[in-house]
N, C-alpha and C. Protein backbone atom coordinates (compact mmCIF):
# COMPACT_ATOMS: atom_id res chain seq x y z
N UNK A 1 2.34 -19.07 -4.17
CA UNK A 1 2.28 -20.50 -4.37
C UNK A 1 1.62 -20.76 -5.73
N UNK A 2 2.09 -21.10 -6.72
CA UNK A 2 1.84 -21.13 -8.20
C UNK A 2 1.38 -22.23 -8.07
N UNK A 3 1.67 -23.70 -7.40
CA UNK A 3 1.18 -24.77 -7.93
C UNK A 3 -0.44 -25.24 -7.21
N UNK A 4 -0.93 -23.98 -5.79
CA UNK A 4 -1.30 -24.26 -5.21
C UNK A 4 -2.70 -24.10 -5.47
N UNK A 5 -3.72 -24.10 -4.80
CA UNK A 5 -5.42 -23.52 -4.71
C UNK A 5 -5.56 -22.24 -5.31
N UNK A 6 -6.64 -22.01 -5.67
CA UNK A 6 -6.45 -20.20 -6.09
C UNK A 6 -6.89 -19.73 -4.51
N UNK A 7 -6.11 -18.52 -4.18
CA UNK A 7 -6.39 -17.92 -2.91
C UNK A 7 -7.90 -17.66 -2.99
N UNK A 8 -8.46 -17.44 -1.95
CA UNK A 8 -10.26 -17.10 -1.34
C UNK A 8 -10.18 -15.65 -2.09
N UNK A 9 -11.68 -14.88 -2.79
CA UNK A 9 -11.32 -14.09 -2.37
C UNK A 9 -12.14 -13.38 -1.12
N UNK A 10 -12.52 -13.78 -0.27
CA UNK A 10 -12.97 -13.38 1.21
C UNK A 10 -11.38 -13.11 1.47
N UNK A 11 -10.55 -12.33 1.69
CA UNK A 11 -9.17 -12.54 2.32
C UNK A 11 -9.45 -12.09 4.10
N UNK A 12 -10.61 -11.76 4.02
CA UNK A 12 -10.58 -11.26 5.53
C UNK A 12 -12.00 -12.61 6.31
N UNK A 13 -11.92 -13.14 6.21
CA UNK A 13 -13.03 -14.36 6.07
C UNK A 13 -12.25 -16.03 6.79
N UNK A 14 -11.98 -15.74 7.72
CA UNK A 14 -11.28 -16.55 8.73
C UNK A 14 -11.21 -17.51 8.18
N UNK A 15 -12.38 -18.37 8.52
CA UNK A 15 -12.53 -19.85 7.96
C UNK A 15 -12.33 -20.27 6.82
N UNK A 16 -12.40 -19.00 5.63
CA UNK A 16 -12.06 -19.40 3.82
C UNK A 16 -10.52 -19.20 4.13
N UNK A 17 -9.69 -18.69 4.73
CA UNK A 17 -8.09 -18.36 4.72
C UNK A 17 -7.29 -20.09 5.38
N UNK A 18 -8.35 -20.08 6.44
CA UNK A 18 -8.22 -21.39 7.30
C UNK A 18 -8.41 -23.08 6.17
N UNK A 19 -9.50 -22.83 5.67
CA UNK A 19 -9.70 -24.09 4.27
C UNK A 19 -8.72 -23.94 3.32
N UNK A 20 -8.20 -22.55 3.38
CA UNK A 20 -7.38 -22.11 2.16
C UNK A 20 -6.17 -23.35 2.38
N UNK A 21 -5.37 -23.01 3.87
CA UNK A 21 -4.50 -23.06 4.15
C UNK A 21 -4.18 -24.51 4.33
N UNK A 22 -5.07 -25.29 4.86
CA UNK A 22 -5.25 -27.14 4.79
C UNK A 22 -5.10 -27.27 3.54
N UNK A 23 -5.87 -26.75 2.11
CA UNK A 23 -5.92 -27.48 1.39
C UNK A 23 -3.99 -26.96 0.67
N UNK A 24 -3.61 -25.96 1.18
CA UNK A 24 -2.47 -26.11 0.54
C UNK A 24 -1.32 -26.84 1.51
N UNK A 25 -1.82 -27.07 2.26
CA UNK A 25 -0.78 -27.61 3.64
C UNK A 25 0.13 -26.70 3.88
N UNK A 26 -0.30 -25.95 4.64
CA UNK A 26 1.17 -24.89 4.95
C UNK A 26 0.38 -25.11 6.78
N UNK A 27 0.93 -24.27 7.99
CA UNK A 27 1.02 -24.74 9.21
C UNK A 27 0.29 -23.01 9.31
N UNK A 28 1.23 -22.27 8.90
CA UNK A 28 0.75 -20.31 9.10
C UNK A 28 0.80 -20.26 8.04
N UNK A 29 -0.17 -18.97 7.98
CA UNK A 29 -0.83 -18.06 6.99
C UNK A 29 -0.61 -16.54 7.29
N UNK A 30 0.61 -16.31 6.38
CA UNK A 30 0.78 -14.59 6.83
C UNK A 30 0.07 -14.29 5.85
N UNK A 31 -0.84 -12.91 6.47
CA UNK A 31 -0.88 -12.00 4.82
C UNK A 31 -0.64 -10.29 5.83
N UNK A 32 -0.17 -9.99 4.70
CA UNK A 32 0.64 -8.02 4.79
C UNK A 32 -0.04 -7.39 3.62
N UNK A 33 -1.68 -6.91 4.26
CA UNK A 33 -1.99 -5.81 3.45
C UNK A 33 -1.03 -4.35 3.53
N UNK A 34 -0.72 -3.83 2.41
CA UNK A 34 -0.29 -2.31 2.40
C UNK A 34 -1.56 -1.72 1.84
N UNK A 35 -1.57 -0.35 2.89
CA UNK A 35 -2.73 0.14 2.03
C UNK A 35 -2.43 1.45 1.91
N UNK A 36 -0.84 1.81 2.19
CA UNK A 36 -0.52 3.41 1.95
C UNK A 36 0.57 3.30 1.49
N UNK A 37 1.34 3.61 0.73
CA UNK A 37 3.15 3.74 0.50
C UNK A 37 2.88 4.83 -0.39
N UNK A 38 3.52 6.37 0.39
CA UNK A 38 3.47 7.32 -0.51
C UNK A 38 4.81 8.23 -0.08
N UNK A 39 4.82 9.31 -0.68
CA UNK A 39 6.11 10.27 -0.14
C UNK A 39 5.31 11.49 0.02
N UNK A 40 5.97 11.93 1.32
CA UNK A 40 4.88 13.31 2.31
C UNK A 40 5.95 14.24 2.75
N UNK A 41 5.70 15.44 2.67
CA UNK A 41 6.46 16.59 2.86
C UNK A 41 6.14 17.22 3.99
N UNK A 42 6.50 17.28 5.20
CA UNK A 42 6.34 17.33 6.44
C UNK A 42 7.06 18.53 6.99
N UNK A 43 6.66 19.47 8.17
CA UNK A 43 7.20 20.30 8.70
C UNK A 43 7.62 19.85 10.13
N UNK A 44 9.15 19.67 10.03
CA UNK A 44 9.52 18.92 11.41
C UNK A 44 10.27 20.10 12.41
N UNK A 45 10.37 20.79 12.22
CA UNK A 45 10.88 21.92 13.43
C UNK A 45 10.31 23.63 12.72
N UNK A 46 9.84 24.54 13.78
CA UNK A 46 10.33 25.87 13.05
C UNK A 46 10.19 26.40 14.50
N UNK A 47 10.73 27.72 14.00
CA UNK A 47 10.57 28.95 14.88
C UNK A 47 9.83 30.14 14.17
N UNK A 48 8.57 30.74 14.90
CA UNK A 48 7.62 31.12 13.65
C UNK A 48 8.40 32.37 13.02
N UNK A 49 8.16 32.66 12.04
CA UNK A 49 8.75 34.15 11.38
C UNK A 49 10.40 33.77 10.95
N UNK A 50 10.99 32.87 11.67
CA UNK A 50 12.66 32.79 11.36
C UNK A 50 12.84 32.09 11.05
N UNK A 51 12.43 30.34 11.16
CA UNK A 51 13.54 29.24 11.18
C UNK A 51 12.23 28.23 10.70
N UNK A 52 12.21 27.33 9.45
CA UNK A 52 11.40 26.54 9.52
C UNK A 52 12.21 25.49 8.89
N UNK A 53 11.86 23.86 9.21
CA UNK A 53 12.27 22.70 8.57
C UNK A 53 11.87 21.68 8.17
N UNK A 54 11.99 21.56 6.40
CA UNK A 54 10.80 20.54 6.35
C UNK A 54 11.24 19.27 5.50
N UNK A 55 11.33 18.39 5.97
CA UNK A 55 11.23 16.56 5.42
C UNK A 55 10.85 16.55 4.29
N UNK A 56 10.94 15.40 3.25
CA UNK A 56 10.24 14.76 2.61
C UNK A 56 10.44 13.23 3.28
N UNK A 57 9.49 12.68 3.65
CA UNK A 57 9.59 11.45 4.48
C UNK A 57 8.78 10.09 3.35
N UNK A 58 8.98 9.10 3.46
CA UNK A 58 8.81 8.08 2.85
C UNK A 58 8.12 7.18 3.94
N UNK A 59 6.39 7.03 3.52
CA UNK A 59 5.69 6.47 4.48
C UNK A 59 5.51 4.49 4.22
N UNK A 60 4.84 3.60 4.65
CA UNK A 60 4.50 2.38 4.33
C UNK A 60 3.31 1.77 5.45
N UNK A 61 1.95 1.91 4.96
CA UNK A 61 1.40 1.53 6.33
C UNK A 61 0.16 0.58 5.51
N UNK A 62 -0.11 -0.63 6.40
CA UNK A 62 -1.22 -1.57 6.63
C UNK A 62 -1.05 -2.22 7.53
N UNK A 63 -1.79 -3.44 7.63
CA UNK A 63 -2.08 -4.43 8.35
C UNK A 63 -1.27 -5.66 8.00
N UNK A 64 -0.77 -6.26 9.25
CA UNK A 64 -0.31 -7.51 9.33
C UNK A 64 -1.37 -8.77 10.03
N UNK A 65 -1.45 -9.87 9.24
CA UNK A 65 -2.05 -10.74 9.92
C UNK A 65 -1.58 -11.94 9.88
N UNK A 66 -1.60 -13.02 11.30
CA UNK A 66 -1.13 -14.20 11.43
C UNK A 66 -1.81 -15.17 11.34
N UNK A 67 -2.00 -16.26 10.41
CA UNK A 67 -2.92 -17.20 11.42
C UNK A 67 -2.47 -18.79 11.32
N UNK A 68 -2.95 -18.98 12.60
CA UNK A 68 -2.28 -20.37 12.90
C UNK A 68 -3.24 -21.62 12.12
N UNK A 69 -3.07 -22.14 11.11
CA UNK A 69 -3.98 -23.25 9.95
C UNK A 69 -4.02 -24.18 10.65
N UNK A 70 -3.66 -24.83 11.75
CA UNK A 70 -3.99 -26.56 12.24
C UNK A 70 -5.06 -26.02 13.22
N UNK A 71 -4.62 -24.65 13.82
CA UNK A 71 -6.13 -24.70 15.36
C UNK A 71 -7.00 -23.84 14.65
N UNK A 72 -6.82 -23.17 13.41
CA UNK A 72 -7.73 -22.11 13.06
C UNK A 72 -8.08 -20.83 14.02
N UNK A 73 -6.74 -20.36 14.61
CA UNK A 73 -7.04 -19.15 15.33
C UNK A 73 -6.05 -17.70 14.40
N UNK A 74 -6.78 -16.64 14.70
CA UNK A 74 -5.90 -15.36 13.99
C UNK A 74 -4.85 -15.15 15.37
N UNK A 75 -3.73 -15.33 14.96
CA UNK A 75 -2.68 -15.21 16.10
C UNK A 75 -2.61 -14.01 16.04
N UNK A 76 -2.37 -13.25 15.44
CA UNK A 76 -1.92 -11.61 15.99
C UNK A 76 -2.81 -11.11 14.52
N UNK A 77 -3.39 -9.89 14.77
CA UNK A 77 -3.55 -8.49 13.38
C UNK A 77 -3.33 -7.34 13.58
N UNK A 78 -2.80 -6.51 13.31
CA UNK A 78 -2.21 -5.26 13.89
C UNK A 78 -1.48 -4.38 12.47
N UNK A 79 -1.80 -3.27 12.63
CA UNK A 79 -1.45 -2.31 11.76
C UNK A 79 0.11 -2.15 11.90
N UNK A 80 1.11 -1.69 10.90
CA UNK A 80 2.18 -1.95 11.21
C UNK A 80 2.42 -0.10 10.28
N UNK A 81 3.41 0.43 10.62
CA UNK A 81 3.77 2.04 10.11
C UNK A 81 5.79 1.97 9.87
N UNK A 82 6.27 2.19 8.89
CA UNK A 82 7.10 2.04 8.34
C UNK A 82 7.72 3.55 8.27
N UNK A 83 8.36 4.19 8.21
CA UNK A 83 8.60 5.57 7.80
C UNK A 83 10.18 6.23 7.91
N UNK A 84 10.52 6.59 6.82
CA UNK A 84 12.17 6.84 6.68
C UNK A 84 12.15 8.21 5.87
N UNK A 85 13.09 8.95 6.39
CA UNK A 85 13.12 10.59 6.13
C UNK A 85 14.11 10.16 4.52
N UNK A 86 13.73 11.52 4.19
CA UNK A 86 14.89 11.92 2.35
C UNK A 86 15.45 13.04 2.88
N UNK A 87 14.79 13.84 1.47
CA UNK A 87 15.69 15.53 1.77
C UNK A 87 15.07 16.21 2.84
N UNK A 88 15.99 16.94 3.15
CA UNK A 88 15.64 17.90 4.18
C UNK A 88 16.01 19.41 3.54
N UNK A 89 15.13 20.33 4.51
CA UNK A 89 16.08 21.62 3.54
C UNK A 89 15.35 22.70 4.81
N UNK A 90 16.09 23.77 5.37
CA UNK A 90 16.23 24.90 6.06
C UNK A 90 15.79 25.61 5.90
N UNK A 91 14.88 26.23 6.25
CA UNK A 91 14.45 27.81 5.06
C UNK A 91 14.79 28.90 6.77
N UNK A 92 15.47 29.54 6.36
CA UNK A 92 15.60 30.72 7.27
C UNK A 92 14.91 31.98 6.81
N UNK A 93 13.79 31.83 6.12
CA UNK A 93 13.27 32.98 5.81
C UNK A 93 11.43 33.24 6.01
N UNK A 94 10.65 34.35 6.27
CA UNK A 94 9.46 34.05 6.77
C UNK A 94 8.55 33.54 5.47
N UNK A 95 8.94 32.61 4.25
CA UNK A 95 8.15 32.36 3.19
C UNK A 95 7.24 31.24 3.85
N UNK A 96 8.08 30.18 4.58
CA UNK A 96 7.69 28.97 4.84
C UNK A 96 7.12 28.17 3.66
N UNK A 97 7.70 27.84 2.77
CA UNK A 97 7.64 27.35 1.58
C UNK A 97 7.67 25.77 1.81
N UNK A 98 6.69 25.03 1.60
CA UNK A 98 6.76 23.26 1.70
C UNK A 98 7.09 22.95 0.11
N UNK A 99 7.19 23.70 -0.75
CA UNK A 99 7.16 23.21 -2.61
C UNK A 99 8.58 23.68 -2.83
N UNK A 100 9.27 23.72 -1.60
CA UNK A 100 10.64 24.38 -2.08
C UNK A 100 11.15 23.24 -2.90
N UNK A 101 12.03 23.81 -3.72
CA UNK A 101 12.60 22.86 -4.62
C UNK A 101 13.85 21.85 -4.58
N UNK A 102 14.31 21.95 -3.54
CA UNK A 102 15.64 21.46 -2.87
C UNK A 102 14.42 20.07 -1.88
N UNK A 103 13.35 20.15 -1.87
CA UNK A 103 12.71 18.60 -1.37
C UNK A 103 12.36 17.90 -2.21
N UNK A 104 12.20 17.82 -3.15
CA UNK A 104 12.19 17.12 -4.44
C UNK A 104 13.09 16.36 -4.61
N UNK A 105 12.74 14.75 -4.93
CA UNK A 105 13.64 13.63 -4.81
C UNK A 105 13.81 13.45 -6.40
N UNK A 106 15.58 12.89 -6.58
CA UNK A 106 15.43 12.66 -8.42
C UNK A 106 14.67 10.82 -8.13
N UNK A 107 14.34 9.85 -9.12
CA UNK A 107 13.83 8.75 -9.63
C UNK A 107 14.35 7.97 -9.03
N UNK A 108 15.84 8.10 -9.43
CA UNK A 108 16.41 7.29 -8.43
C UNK A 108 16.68 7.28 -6.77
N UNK A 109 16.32 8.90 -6.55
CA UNK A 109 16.61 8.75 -4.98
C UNK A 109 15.16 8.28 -4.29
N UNK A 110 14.04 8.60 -5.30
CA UNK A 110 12.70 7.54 -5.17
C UNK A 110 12.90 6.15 -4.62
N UNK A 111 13.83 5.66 -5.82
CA UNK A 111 13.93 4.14 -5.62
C UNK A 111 14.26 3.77 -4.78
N UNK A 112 15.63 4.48 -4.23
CA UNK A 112 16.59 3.85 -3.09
C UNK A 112 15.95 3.95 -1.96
N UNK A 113 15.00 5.18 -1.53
CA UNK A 113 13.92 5.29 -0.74
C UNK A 113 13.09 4.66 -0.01
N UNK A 114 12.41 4.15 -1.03
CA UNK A 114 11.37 3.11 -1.35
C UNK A 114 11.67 1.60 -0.97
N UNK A 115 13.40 1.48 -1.69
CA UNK A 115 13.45 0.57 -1.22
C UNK A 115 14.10 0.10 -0.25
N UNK A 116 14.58 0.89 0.64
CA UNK A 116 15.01 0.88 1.74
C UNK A 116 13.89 0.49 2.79
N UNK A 117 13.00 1.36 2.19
CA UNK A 117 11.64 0.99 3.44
C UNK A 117 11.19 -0.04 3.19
N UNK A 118 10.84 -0.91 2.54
CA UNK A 118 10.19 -1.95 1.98
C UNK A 118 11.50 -3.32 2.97
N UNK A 119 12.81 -2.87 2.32
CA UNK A 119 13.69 -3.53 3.23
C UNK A 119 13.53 -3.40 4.94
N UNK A 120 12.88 -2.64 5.33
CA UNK A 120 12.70 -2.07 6.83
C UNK A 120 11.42 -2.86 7.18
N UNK A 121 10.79 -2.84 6.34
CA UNK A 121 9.33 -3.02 6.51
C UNK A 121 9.49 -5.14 6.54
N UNK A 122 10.11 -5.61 5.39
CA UNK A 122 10.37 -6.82 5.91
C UNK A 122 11.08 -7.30 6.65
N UNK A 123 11.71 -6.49 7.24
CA UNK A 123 12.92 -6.88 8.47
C UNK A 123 12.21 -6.79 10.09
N UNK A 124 10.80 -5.79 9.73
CA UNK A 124 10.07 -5.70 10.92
C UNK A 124 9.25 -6.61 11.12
N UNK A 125 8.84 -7.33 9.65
CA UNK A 125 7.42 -8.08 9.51
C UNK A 125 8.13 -9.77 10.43
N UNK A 126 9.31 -9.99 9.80
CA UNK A 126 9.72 -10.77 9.83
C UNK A 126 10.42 -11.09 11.93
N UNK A 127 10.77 -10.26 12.33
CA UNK A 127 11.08 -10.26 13.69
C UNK A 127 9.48 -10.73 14.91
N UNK A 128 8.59 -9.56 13.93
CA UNK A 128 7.50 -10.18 14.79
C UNK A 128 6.73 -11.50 14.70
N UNK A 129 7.06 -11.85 13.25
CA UNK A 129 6.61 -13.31 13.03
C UNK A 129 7.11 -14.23 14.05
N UNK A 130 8.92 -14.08 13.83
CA UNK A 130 9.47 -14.85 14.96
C UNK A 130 9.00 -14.51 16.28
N UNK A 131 9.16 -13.77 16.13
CA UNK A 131 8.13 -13.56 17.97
C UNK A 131 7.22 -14.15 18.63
N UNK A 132 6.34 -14.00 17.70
CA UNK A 132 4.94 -14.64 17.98
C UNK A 132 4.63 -16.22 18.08
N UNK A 133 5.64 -16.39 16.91
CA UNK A 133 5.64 -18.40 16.87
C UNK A 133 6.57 -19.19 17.22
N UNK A 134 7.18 -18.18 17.78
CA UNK A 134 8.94 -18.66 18.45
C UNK A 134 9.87 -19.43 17.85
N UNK A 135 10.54 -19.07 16.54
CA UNK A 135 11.34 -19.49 15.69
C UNK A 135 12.52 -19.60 16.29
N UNK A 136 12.95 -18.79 17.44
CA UNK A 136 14.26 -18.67 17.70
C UNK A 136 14.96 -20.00 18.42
């Protein structure tokens, strides 16, 4: 909101989010801390000595919070976890190698990644909003 109040910065400070929110007139107050979005190389199956399999997975995790500005209550806060797999790669051999080089994403398969989850991540944020305040 460009034309609006400067946000609090208490952001976790009920009653400054609540004054925030009168003085800009809005009804709810979402805010979506992220406090992780990284890419993690994960071991998702093996068989020891023969068969191992490992991810590069694309994580997104914080907190969601609701709050209702006319009664001044926090309607919902809850941590929310986002997570979508990339490369995968087989190793049939007893190295068990996680730096293999076949998990390594190029820039762009970063992006598409990334932004796929971010697309996931507002498609989730957004269902529970409706949920909670019954948009439907």
């Amino acid at each position: 909101m460009p034309d609006g109040p400067p946000f609090p910065a208490d952001r976790y400070h009920l009653d400054s989010l609540v004054n925030w929110g009168l003085e800009a007139g809005v009804d709810h107050l979402l805010i979506v801390d992220v406090d992780n979005e990284q890419l993690r190389r994960e071991k998702s199956f093996h068989l020891p000595l023969v068969f191992h399999k490992y991810e590069t997975v694309g994580v997104i995790e914080g907190q969601l919070r609701l709050i209702d500005v006319a009664r001044s209550r926090l309607l919902v806060s809850e941590p929310f976890r986002v997570k979508e797999k990339g490369a995968r790669i087989f190793q049939a051999t007893m190295d068990d190698d996680i730096n293999d080089p076949d998990l390594h994403l190029t820039a762009s398969a970063k992006l598409r990644l990334f932004h796929s989850l971010e697309e996931r991540l507002a498609a989730k944020i957004t269902e529970r909003v409706e949920e909670i305040i019954n948009l439907r």
